[in-house]
N, C-alpha and C. Protein backbone atom coordinates (compact mmCIF):
# COMPACT_ATOMS: atom_id res chain seq x y z
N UNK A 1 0.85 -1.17 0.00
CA UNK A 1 0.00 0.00 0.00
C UNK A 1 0.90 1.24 0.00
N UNK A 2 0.63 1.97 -0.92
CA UNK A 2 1.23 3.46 -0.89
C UNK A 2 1.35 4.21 0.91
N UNK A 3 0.57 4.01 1.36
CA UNK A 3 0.41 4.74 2.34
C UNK A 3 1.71 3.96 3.55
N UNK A 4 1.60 3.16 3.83
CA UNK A 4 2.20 2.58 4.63
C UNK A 4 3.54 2.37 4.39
N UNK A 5 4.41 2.10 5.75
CA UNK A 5 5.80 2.39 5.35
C UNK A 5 6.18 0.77 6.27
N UNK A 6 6.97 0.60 6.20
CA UNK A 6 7.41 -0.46 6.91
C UNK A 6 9.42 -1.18 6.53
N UNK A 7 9.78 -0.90 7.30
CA UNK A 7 11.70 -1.05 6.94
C UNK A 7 11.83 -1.60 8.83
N UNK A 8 13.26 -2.40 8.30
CA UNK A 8 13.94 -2.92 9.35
C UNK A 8 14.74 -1.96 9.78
N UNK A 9 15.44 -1.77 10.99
CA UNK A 9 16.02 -0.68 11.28
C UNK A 9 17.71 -0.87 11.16
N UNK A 10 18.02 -2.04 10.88
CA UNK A 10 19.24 -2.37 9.83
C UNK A 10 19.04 -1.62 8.27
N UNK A 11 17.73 -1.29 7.60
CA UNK A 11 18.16 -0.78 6.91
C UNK A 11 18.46 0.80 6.45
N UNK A 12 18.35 1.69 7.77
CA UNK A 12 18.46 3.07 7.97
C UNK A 12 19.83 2.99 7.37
N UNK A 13 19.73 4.63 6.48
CA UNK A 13 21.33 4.61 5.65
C UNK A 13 22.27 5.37 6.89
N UNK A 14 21.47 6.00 8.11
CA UNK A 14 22.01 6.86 8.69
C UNK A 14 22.10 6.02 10.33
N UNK A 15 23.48 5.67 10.43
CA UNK A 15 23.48 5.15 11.60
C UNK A 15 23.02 6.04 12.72
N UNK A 16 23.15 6.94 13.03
CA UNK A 16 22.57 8.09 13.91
C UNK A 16 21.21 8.59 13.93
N UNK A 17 20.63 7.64 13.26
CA UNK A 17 18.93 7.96 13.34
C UNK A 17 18.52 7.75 14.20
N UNK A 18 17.31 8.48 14.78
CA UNK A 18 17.35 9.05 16.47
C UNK A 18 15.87 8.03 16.58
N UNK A 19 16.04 6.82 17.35
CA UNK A 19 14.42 6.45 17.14
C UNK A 19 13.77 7.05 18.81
N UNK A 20 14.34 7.30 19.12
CA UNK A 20 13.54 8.00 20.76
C UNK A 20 12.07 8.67 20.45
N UNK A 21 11.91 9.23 19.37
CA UNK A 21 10.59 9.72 19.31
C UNK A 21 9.55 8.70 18.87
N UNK A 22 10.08 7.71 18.31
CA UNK A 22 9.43 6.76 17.88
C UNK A 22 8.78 5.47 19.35
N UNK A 23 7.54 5.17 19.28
CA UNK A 23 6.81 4.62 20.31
C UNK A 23 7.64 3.49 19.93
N UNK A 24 7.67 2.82 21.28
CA UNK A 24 8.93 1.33 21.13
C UNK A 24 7.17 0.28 21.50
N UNK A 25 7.27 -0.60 20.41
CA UNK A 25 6.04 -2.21 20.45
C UNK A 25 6.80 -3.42 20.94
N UNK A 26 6.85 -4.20 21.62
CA UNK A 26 7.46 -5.56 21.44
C UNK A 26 6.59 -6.51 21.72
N UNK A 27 7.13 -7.82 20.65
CA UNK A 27 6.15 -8.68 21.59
C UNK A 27 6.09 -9.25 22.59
N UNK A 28 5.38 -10.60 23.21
CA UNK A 28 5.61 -10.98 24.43
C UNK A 28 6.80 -11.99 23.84
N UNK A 29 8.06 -12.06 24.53
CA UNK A 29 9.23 -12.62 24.50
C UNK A 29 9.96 -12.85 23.22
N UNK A 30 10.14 -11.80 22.49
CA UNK A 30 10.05 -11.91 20.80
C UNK A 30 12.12 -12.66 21.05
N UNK A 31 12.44 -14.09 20.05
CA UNK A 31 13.04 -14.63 19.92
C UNK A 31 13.84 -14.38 19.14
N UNK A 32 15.16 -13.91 18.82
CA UNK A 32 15.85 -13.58 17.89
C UNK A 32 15.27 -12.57 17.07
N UNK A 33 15.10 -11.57 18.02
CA UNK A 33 14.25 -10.08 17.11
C UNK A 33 14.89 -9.60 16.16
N UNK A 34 13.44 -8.96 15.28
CA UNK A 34 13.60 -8.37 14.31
C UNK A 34 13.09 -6.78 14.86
N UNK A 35 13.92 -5.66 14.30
CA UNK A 35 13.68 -4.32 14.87
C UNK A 35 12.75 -3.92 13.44
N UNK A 36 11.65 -3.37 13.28
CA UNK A 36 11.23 -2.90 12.38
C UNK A 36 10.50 -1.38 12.71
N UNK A 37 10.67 -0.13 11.55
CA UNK A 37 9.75 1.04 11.70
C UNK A 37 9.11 0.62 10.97
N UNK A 38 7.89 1.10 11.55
CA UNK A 38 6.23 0.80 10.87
C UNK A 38 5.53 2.77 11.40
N UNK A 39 5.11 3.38 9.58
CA UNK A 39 4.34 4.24 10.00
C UNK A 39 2.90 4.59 8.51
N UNK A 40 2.34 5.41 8.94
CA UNK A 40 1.66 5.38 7.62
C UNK A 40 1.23 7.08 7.48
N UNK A 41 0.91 7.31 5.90
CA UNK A 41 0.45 8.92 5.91
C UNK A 41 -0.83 9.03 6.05
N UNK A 42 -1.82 8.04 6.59
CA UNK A 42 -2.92 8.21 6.42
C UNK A 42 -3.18 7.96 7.89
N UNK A 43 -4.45 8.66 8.82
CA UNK A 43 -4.91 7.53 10.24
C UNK A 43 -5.23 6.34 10.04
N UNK A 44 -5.25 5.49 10.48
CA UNK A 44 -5.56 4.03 10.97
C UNK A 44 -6.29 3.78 11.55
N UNK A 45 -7.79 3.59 11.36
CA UNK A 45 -8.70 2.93 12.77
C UNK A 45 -8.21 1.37 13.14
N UNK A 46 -8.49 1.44 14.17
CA UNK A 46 -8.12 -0.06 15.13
C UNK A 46 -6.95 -0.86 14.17
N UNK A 47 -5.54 0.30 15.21
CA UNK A 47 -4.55 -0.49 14.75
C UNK A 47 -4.29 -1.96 15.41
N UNK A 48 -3.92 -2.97 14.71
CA UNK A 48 -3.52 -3.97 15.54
C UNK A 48 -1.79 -4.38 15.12
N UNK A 49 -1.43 -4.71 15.77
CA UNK A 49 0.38 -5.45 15.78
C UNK A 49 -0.24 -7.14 16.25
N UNK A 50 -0.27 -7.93 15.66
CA UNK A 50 -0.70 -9.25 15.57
C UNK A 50 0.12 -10.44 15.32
N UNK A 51 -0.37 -11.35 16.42
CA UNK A 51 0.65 -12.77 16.50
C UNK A 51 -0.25 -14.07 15.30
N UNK A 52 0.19 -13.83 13.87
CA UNK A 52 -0.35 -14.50 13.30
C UNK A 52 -0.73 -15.57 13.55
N UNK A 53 -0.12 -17.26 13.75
CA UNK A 53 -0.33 -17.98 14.60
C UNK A 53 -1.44 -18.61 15.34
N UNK A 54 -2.05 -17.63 16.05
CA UNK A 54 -2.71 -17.12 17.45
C UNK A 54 -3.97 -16.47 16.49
N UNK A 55 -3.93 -15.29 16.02
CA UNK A 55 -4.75 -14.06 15.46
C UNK A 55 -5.03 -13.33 16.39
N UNK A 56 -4.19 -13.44 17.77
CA UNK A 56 -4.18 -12.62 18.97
C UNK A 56 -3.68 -11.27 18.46
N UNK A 57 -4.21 -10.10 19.03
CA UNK A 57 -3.57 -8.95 19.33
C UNK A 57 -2.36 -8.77 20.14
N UNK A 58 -1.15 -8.32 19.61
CA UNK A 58 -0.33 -8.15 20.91
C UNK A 58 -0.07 -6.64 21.22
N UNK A 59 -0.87 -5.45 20.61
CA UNK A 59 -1.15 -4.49 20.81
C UNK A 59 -1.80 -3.65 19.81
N UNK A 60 -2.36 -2.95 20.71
CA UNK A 60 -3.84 -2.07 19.61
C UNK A 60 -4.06 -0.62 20.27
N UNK A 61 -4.42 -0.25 19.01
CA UNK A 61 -4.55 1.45 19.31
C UNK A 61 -6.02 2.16 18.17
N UNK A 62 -6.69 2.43 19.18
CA UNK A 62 -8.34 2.64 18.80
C UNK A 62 -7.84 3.59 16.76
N UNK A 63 -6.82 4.67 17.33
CA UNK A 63 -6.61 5.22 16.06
C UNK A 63 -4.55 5.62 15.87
N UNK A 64 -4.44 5.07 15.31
CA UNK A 64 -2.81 5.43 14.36
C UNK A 64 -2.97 6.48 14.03
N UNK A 65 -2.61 7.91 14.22
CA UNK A 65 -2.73 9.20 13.82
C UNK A 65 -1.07 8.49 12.35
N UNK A 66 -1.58 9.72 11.42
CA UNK A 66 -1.04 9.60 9.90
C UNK A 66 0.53 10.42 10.60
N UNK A 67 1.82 9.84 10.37
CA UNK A 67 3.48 9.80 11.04
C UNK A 67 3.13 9.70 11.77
N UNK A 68 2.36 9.23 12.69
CA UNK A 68 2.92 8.78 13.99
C UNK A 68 3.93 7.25 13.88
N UNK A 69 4.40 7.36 14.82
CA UNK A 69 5.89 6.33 14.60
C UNK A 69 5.99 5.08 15.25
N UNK A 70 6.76 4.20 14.84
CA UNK A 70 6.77 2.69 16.00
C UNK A 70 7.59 2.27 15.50
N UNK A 71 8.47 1.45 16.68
CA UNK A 71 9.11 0.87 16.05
C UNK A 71 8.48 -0.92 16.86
N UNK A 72 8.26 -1.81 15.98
CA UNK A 72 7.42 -2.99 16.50
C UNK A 72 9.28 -4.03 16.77
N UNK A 73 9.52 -4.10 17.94
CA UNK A 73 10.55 -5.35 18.25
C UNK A 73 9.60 -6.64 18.23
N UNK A 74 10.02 -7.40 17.35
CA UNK A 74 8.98 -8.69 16.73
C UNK A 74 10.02 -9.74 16.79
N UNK A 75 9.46 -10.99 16.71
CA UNK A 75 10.43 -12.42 16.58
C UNK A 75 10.80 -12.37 15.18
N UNK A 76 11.66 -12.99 14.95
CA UNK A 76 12.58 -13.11 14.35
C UNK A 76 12.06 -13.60 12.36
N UNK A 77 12.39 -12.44 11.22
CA UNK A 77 11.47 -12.71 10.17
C UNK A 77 11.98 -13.66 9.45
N UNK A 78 11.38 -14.83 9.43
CA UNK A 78 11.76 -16.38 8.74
C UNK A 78 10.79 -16.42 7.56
N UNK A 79 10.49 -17.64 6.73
CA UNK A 79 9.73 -17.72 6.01
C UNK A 79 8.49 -17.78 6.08
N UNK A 80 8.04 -18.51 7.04
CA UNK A 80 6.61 -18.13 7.59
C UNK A 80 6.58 -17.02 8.35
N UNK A 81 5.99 -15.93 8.06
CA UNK A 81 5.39 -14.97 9.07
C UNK A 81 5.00 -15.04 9.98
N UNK A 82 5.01 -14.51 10.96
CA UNK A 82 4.92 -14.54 12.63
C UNK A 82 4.09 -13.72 13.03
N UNK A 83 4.11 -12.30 12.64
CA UNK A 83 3.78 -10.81 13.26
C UNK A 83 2.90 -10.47 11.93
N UNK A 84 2.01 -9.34 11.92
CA UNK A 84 0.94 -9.08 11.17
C UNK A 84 0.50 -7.69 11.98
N UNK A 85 0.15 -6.88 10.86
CA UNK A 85 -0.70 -5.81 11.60
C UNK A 85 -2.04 -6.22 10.68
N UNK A 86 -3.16 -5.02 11.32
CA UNK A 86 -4.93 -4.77 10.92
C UNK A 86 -5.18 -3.31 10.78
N UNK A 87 -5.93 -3.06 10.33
CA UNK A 87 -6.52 -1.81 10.87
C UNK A 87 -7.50 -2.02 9.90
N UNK A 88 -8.70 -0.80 10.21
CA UNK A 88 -10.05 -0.52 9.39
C UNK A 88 -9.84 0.54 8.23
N UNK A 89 -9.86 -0.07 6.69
CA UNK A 89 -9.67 0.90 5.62
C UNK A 89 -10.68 2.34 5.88
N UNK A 90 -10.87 2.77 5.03
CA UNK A 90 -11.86 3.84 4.52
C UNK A 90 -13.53 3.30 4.02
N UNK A 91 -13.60 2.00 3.81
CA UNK A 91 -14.86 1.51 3.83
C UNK A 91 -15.25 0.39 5.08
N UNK A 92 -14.49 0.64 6.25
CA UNK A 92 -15.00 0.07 7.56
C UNK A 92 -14.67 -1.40 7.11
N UNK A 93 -13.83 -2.13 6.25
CA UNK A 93 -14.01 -3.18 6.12
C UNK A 93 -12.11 -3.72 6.77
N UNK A 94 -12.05 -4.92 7.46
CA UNK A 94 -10.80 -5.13 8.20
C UNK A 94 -9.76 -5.37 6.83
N UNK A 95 -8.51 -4.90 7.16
CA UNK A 95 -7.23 -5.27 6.38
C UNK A 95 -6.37 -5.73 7.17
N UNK A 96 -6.01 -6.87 6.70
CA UNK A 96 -4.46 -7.13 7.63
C UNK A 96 -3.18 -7.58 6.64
N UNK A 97 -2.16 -7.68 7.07
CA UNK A 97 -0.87 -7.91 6.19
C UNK A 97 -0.04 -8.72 7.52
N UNK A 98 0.95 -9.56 6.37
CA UNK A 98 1.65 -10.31 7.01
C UNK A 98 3.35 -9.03 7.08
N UNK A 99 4.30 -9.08 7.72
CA UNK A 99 5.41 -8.59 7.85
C UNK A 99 6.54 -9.67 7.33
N UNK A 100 6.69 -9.45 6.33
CA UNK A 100 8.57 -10.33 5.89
C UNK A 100 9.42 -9.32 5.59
N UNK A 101 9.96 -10.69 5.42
CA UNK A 101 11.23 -9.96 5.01
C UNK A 101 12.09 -10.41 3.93
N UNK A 102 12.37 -10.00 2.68
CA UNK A 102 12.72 -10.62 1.43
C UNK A 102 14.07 -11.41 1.76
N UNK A 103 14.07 -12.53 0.87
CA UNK A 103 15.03 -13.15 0.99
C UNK A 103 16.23 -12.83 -0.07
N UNK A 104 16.23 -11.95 -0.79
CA UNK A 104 16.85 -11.27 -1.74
C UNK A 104 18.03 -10.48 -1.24
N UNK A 105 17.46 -9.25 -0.28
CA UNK A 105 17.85 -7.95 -0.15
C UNK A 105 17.95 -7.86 1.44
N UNK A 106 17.24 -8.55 2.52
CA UNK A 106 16.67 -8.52 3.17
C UNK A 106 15.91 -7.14 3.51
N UNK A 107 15.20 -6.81 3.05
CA UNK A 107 14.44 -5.61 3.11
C UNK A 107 12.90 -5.64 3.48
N UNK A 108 12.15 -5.44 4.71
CA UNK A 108 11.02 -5.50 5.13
C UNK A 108 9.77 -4.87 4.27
N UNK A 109 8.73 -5.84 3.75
CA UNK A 109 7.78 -5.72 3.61
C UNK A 109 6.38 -5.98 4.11
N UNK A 110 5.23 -5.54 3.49
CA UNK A 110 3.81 -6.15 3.72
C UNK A 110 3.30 -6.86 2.85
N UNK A 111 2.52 -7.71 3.12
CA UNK A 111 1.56 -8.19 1.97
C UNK A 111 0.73 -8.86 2.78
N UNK A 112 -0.67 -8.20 1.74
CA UNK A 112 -2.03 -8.84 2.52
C UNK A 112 -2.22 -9.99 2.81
N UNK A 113 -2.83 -10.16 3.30
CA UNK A 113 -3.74 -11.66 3.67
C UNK A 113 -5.30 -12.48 4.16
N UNK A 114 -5.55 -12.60 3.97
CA UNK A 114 -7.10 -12.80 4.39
C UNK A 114 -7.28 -13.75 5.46
């Protein structure tokens, strides 16, 4: 999705990038973490950060204001996906995406899922 941003924080070009302003997510006991920023230009109703797995929430926020920042500390991105966010589009209907990470480049992406 255009709107949404999502990178590992290995791949900042600027080692001195300041994440302190950025809200820190983790999960419960995340295993060989993966550091990822996750933000979007648009609000977000009912964000979720999600233990695929499960389809548990492991944290939610009624609304994602558009830059607001996170950085989600998640288990570790293998081939099966682990972690997943949600939120409510513009027609009230749920979206969620899985979080990888290419095996190419290693470079963090989304892609939907139903």
């Amino acid at each position: 999705m255009q709107y949404l941003e999502c990178m590992g924080v290995h791949e900042l070009q600027d080692a001195k990038f300041d994440l302190s302003k950025y809200e820190q997510v983790s999960v419960p006991n995340p295993f060989k973490g993966a550091d990822v920023i996750f933000r979007s230009t648009k609000n977000l109703e009912e964000f979720r950060l999600l233990e695929l797995a499960s389809g548990k929430s492991v944290y939610s926020k009624d609304l994602l204001m558009a830059d607001e920042k996170l950085v989600l500390h998640l288990e570790s991105l293998e081939t099966i996906p682990k972690n997943g966010i949600s939120f409510k589009d513009d027609a009230g209907r749920e979206r969620r995406f899985a979080i990888l990470q290419s095996g190419k480049d290693g470079s963090i992406y989304l892609q939907e899922i139903e």
